[in-house]
C-alpha atoms as a PDB file:
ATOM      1  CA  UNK A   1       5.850   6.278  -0.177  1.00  0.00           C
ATOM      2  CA  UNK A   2       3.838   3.142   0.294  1.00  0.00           C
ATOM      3  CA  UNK A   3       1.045   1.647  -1.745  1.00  0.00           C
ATOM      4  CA  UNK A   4      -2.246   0.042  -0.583  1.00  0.00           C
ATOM      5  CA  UNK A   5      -3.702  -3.389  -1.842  1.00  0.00           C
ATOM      6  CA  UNK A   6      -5.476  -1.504  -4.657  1.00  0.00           C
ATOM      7  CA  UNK A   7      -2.605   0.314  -6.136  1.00  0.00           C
ATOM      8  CA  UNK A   8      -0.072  -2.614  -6.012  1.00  0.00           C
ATOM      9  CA  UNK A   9      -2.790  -4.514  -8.036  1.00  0.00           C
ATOM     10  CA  UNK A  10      -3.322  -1.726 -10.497  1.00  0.00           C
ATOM     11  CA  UNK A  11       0.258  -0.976 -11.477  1.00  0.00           C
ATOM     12  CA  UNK A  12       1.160  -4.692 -10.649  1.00  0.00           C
ATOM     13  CA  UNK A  13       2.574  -4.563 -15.043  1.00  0.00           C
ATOM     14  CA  UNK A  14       4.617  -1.289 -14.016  1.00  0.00           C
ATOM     15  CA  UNK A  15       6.228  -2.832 -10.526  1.00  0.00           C
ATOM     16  CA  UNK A  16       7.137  -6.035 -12.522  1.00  0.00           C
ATOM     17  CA  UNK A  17       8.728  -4.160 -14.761  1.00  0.00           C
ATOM     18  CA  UNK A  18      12.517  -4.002 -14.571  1.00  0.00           C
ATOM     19  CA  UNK A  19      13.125   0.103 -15.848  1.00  0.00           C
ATOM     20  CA  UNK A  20      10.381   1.131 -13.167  1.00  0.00           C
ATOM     21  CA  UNK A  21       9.323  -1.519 -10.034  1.00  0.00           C
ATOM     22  CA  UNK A  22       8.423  -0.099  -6.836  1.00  0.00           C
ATOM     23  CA  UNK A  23      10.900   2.674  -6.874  1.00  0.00           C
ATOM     24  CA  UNK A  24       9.972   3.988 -10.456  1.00  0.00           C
ATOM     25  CA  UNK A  25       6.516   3.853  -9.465  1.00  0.00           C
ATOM     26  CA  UNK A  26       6.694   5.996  -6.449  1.00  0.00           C
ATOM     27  CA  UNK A  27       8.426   8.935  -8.482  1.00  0.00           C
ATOM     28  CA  UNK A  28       4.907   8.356 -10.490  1.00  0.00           C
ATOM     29  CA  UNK A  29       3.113   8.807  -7.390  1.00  0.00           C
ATOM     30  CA  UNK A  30       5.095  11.830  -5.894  1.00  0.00           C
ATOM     31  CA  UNK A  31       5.161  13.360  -9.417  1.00  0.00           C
ATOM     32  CA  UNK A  32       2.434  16.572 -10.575  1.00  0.00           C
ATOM     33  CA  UNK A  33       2.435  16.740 -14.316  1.00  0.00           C
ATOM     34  CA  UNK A  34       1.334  19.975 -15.922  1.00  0.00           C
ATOM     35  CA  UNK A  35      -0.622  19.766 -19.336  1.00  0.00           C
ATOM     36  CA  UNK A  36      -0.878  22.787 -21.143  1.00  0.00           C
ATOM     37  CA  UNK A  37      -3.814  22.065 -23.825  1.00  0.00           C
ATOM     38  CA  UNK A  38      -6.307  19.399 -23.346  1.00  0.00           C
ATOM     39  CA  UNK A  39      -6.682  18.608 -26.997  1.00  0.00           C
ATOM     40  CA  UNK A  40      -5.591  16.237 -29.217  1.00  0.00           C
ATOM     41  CA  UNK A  41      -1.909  15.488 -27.078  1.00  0.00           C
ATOM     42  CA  UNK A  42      -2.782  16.330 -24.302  1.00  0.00           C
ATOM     43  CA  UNK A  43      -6.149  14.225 -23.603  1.00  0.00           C
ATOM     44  CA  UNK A  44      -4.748  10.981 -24.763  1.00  0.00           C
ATOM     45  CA  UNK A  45      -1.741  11.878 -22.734  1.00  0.00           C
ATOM     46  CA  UNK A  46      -3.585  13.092 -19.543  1.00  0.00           C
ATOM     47  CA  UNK A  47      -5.168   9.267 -19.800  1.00  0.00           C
ATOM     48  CA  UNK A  48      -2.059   7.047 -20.173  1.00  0.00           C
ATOM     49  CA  UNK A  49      -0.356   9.559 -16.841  1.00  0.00           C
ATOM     50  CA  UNK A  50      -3.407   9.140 -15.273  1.00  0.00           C
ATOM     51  CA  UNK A  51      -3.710   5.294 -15.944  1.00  0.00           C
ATOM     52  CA  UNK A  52      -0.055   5.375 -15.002  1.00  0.00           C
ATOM     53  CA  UNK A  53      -0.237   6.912 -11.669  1.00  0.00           C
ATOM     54  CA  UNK A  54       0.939  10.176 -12.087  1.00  0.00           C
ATOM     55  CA  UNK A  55      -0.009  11.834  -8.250  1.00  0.00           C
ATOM     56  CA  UNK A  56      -1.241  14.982  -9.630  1.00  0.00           C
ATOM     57  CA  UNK A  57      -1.763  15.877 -13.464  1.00  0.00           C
ATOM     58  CA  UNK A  58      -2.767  20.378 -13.732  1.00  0.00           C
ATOM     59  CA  UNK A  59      -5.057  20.490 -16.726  1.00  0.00           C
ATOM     60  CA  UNK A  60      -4.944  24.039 -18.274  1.00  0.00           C
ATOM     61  CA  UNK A  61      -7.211  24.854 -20.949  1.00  0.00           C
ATOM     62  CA  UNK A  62      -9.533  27.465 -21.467  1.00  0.00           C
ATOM     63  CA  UNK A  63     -11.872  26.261 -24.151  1.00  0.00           C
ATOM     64  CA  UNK A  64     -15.207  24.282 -24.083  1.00  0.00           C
ATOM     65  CA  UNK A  65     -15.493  20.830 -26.028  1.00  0.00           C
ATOM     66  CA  UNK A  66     -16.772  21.020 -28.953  1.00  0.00           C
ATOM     67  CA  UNK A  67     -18.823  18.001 -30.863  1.00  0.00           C
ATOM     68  CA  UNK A  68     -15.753  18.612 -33.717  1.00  0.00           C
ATOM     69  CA  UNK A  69     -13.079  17.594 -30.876  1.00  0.00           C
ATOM     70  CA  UNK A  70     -14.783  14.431 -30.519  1.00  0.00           C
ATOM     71  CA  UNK A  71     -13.230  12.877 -33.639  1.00  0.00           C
ATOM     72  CA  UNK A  72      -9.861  12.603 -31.916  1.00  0.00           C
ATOM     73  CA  UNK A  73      -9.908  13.959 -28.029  1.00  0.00           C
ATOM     74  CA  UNK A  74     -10.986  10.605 -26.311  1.00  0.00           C
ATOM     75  CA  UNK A  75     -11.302  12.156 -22.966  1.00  0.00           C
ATOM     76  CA  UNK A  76     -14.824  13.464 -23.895  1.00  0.00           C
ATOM     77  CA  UNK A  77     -17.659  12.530 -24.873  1.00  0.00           C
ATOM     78  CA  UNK A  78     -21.017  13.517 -26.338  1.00  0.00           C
ATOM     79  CA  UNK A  79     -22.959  14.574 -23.051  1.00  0.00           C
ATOM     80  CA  UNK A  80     -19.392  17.131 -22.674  1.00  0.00           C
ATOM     81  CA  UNK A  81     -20.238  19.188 -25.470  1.00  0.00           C
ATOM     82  CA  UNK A  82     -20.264  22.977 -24.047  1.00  0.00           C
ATOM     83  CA  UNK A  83     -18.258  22.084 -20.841  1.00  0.00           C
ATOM     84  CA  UNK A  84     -14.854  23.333 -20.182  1.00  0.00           C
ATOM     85  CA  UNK A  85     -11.955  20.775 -21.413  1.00  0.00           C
ATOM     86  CA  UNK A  86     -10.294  21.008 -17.397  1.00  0.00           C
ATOM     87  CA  UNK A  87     -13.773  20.197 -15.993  1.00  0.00           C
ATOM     88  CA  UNK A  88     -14.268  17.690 -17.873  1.00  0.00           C
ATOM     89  CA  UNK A  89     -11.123  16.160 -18.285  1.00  0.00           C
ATOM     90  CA  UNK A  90     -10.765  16.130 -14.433  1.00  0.00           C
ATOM     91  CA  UNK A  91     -14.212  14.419 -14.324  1.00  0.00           C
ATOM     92  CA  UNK A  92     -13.208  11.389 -16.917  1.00  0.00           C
ATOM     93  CA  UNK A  93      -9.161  11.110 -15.307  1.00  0.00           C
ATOM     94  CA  UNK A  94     -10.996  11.124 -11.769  1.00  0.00           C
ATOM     95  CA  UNK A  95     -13.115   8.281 -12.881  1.00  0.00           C
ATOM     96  CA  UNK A  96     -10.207   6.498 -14.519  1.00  0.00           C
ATOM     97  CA  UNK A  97      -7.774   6.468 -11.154  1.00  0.00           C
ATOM     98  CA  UNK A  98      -9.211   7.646  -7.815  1.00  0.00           C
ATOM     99  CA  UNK A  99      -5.582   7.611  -6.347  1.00  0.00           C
ATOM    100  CA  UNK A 100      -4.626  10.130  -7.928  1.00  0.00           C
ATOM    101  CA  UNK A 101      -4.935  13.955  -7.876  1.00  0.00           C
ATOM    102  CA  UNK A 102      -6.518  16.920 -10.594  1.00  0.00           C
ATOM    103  CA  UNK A 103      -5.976  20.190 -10.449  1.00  0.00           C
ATOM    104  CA  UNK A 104      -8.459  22.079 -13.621  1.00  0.00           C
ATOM    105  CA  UNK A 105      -7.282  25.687 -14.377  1.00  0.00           C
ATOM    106  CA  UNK A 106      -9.406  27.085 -16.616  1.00  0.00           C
ATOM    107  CA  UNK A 107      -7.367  29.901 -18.177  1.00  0.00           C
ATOM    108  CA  UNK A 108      -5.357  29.992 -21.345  1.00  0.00           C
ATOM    109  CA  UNK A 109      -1.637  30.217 -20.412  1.00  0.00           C
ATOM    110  CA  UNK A 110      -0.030  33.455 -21.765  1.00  0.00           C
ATOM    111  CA  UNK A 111       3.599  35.203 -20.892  1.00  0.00           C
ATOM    112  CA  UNK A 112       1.716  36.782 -17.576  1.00  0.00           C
ATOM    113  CA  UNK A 113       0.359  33.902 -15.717  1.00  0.00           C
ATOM    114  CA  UNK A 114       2.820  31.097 -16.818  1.00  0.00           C
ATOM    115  CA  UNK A 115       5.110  31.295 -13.911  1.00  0.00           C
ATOM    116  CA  UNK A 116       2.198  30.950 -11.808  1.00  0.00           C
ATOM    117  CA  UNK A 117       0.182  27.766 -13.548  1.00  0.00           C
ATOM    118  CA  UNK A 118       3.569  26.005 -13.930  1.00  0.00           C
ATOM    119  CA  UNK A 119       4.510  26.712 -10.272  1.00  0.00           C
ATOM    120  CA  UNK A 120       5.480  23.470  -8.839  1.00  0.00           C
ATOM    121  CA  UNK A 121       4.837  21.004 -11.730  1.00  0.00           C
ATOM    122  CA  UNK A 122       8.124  18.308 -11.676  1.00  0.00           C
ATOM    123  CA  UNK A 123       7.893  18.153 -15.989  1.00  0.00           C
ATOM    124  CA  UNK A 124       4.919  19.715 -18.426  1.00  0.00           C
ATOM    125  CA  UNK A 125       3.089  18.593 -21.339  1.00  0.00           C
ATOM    126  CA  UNK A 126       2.488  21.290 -24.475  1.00  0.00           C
ATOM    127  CA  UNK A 127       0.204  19.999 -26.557  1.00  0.00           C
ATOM    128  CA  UNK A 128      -1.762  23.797 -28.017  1.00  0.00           C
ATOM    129  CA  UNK A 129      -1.261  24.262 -31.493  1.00  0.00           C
ATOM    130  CA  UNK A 130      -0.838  28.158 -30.681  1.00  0.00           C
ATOM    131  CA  UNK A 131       2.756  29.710 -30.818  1.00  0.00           C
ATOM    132  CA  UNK A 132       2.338  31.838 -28.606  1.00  0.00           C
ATOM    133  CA  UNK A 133       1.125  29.909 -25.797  1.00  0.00           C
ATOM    134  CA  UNK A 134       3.949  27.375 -26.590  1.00  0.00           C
ATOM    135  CA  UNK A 135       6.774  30.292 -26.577  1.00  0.00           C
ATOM    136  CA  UNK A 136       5.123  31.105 -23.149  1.00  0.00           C
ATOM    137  CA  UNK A 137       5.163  27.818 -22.064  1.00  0.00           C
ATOM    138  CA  UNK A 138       8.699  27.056 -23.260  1.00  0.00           C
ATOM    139  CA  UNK A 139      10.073  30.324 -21.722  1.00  0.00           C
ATOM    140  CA  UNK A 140       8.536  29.625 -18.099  1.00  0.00           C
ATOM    141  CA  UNK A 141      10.142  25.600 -18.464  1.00  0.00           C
ATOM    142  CA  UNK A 142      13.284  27.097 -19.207  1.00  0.00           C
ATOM    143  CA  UNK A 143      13.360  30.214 -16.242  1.00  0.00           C
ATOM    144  CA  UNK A 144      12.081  27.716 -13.793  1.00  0.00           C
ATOM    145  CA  UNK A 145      14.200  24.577 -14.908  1.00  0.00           C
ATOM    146  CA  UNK A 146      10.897  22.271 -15.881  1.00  0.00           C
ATOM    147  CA  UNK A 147      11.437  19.902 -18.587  1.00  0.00           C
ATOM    148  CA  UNK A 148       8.908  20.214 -21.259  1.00  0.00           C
ATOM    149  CA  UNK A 149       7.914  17.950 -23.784  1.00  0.00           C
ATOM    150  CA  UNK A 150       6.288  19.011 -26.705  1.00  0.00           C
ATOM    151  CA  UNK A 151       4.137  17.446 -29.047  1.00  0.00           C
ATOM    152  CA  UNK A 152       2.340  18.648 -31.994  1.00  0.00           C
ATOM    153  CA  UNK A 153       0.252  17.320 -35.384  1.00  0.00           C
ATOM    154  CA  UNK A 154      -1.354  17.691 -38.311  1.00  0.00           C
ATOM    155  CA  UNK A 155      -3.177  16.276 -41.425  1.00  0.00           C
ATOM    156  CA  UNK A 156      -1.003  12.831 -41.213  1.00  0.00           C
ATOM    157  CA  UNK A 157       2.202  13.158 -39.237  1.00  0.00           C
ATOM    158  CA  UNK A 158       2.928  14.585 -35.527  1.00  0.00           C
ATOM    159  CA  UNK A 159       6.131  15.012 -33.722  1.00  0.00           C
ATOM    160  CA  UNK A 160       7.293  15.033 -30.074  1.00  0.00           C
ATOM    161  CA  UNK A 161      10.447  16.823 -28.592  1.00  0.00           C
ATOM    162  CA  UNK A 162      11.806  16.775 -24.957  1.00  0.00           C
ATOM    163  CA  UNK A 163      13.525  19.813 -24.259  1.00  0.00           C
ATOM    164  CA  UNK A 164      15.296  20.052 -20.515  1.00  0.00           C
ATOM    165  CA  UNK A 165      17.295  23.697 -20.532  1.00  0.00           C
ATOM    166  CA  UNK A 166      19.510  23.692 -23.764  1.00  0.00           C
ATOM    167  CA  UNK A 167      17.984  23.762 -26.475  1.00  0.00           C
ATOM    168  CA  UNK A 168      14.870  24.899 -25.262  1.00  0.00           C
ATOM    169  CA  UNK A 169      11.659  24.952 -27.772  1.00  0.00           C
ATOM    170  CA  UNK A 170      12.867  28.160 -29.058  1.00  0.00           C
ATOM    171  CA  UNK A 171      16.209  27.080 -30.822  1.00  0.00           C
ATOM    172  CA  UNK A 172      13.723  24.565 -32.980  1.00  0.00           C
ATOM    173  CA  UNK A 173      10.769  27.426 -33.931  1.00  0.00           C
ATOM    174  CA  UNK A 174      12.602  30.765 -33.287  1.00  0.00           C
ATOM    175  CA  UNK A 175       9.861  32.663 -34.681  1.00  0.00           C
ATOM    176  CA  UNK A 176       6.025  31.950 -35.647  1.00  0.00           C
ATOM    177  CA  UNK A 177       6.001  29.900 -39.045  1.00  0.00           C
ATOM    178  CA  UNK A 178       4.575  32.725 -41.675  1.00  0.00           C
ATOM    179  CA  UNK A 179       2.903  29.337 -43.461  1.00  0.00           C
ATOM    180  CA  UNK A 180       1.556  27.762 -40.050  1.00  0.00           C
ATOM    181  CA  UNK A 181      -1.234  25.564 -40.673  1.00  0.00           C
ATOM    182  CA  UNK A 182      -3.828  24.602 -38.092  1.00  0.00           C
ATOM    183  CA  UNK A 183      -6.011  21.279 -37.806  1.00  0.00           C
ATOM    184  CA  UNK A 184      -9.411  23.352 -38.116  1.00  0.00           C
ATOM    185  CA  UNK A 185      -7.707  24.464 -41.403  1.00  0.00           C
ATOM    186  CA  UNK A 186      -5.960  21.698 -42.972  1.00  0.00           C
ATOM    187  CA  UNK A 187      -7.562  18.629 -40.796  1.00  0.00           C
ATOM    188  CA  UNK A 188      -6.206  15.650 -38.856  1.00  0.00           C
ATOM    189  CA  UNK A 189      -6.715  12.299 -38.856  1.00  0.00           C
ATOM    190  CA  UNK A 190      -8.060  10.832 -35.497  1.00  0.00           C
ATOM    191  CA  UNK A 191      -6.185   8.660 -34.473  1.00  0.00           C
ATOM    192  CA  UNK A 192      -2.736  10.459 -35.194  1.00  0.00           C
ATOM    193  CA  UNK A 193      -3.876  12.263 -31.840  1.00  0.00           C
ATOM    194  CA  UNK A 194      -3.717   9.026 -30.150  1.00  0.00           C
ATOM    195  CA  UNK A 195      -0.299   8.160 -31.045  1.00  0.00           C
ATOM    196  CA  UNK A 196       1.344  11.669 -30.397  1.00  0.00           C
ATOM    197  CA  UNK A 197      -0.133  11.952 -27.274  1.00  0.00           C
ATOM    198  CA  UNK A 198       0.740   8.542 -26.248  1.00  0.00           C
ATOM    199  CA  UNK A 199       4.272   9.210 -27.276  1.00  0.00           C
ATOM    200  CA  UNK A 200       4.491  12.618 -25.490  1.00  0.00           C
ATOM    201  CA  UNK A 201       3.190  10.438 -22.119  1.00  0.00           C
ATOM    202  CA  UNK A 202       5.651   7.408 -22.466  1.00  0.00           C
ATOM    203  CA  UNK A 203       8.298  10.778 -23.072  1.00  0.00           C
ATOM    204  CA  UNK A 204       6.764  11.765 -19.747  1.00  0.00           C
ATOM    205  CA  UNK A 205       7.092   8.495 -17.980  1.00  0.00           C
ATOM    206  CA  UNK A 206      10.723   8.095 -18.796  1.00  0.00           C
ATOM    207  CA  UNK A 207      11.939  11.444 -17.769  1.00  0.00           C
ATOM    208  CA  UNK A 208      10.007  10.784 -14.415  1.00  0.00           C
ATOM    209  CA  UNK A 209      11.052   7.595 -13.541  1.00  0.00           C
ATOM    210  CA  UNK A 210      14.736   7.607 -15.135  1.00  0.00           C
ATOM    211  CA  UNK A 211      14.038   4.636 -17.733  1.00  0.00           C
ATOM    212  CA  UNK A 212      15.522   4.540 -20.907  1.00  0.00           C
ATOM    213  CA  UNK A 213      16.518   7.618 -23.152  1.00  0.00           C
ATOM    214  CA  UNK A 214      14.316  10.233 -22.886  1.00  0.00           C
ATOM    215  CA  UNK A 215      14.492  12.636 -26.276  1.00  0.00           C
ATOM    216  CA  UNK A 216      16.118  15.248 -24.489  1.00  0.00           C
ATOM    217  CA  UNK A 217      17.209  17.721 -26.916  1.00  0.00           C
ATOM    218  CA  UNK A 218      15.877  15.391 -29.936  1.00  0.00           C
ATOM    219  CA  UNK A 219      12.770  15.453 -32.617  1.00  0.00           C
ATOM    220  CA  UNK A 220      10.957  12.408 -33.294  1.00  0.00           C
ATOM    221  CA  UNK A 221       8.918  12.794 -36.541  1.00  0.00           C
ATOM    222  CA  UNK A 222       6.023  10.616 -37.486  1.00  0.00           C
ATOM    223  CA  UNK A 223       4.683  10.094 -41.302  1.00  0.00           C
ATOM    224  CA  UNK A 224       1.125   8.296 -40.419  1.00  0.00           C
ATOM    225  CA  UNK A 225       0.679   7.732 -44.228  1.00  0.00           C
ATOM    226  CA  UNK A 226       4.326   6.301 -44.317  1.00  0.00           C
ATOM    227  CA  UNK A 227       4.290   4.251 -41.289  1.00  0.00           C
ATOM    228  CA  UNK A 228       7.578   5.539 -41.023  1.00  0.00           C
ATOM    229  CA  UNK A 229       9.316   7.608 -37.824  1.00  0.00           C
ATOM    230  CA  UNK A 230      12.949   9.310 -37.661  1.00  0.00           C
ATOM    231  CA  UNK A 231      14.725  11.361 -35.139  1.00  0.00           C
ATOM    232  CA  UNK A 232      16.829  14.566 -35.809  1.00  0.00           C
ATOM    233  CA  UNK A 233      18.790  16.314 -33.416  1.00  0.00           C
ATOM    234  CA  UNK A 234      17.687  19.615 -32.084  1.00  0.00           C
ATOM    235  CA  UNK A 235      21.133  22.301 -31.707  1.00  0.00           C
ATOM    236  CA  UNK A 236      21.253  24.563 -29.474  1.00  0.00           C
ATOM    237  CA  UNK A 237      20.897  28.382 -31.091  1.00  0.00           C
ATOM    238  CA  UNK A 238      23.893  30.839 -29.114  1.00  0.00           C
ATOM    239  CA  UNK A 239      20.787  33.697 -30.391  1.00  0.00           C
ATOM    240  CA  UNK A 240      17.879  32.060 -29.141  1.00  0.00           C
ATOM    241  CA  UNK A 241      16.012  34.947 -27.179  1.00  0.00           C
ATOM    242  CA  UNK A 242      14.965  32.217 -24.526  1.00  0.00           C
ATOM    243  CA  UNK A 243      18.083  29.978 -23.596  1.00  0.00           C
ATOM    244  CA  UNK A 244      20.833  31.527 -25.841  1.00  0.00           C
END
């Protein structure tokens, strides 16, 4: 897979980079990226993959921006207000890399079309702060061997998992939190969304290009007010409904 003048300028930092040169770059380009939620993970994530190269990112979303969002989802701005997240999403990634691909599916992913809006994607993204479409999500990774990486916040800290067969998503949340808290409820601070979602794509990078080690199977939590991180290990549960 060869690059033109352009691109070699563009990711001239990544292809001077020992973990990823030309041949780390190319799985970028040959890659297609599915990102379940274009919210606070996933639209600072969609824009470091699409900055990065990724050849195709799959936005699905169902919801319209709202002038709330604005506080944190830096894909969007004020003249997006009432337009659906994929469309425009696509619209500001599009702007950001014209090498690169968008697909916008404007549906919210449940246990009945998951198979099909995952179809094909190398890795995926879950950044909803919904259970259910994350159980959906993590059960269509795991039947279809996709590695997912997850990232989620609130109020002042965030975390992001990789999870690549066993354990799966499941083995860490078995079952809905009764005392699950939402951002609309509790709040968030901005920029939190920025870091998460940067984490989840530099998560996203590695896993695609084979640098480093990815946090396959691992938690890393973030305390914002702390400026503190730590990583815990994520076991495998021989009872999880999904992967057990």
């Amino acid at each position: 897979m060869s690059f033109s003048d352009d691109e070699i300028e563009r990711y001239a930092r990544h292809l001077v980079l020992a973990e990823v040169g030309g041949p780390g770059q190319q799985r970028l380009k040959a890659a297609r990226i599915g990102i379940v939620g274009m919210g606070g993970v996933g639209a600072p994530a969609a824009l470091y993959l699409a900055a990065a190269g990724v050849g195709r990112l799959r936005l699905i979303d169902d919801d319209q921006v709202a002038l709330s969002n604005l506080q944190r989802q830096i894909a969007f701005s004020e003249q997006d207000v009432g337009a659906p997240k994929v469309e425009a999403g696509a619209t500001r990634l599009a702007a950001l890399n014209r090498h690169i691909g968008i697909e916008a599916a404007a549906e919210r992913l449940t246990s009945d079309n998951a198979a099909r809006l995952l179809d094909g994607c190398d890795l995926v993204i879950d950044g909803t702060d919904d259970f259910g479409t994350r159980f959906a999500t993590n059960a269509a990774c795991v039947a279809a061997s996709i590695p997912l990486v997850s990232g989620a916040l609130g109020r002042w800290s965030g975390q992001v998992g990789v999870f690549a067969g066993r354990p799966c998503y499941r083995c860490l949340v078995p079952e809905v939190p009764p005392d699950a808290e939402t951002c609309a409820r509790v709040g968030v601070v901005g920029a939190l969304a920025g870091v998460v979602g940067s984490m989840a794509a530099l998560e996203a990078i590695k896993l695609i290009t084979g640098a480093g080690e990815a946090l396959i199977g691992r938690l890393l939590v973030y305390d914002g007010l702390a400026a503190a991180a730590r990583v815990v290990s994520v076991s495998a549960d021989p009872s999880c409904p999904v992967c057990g």
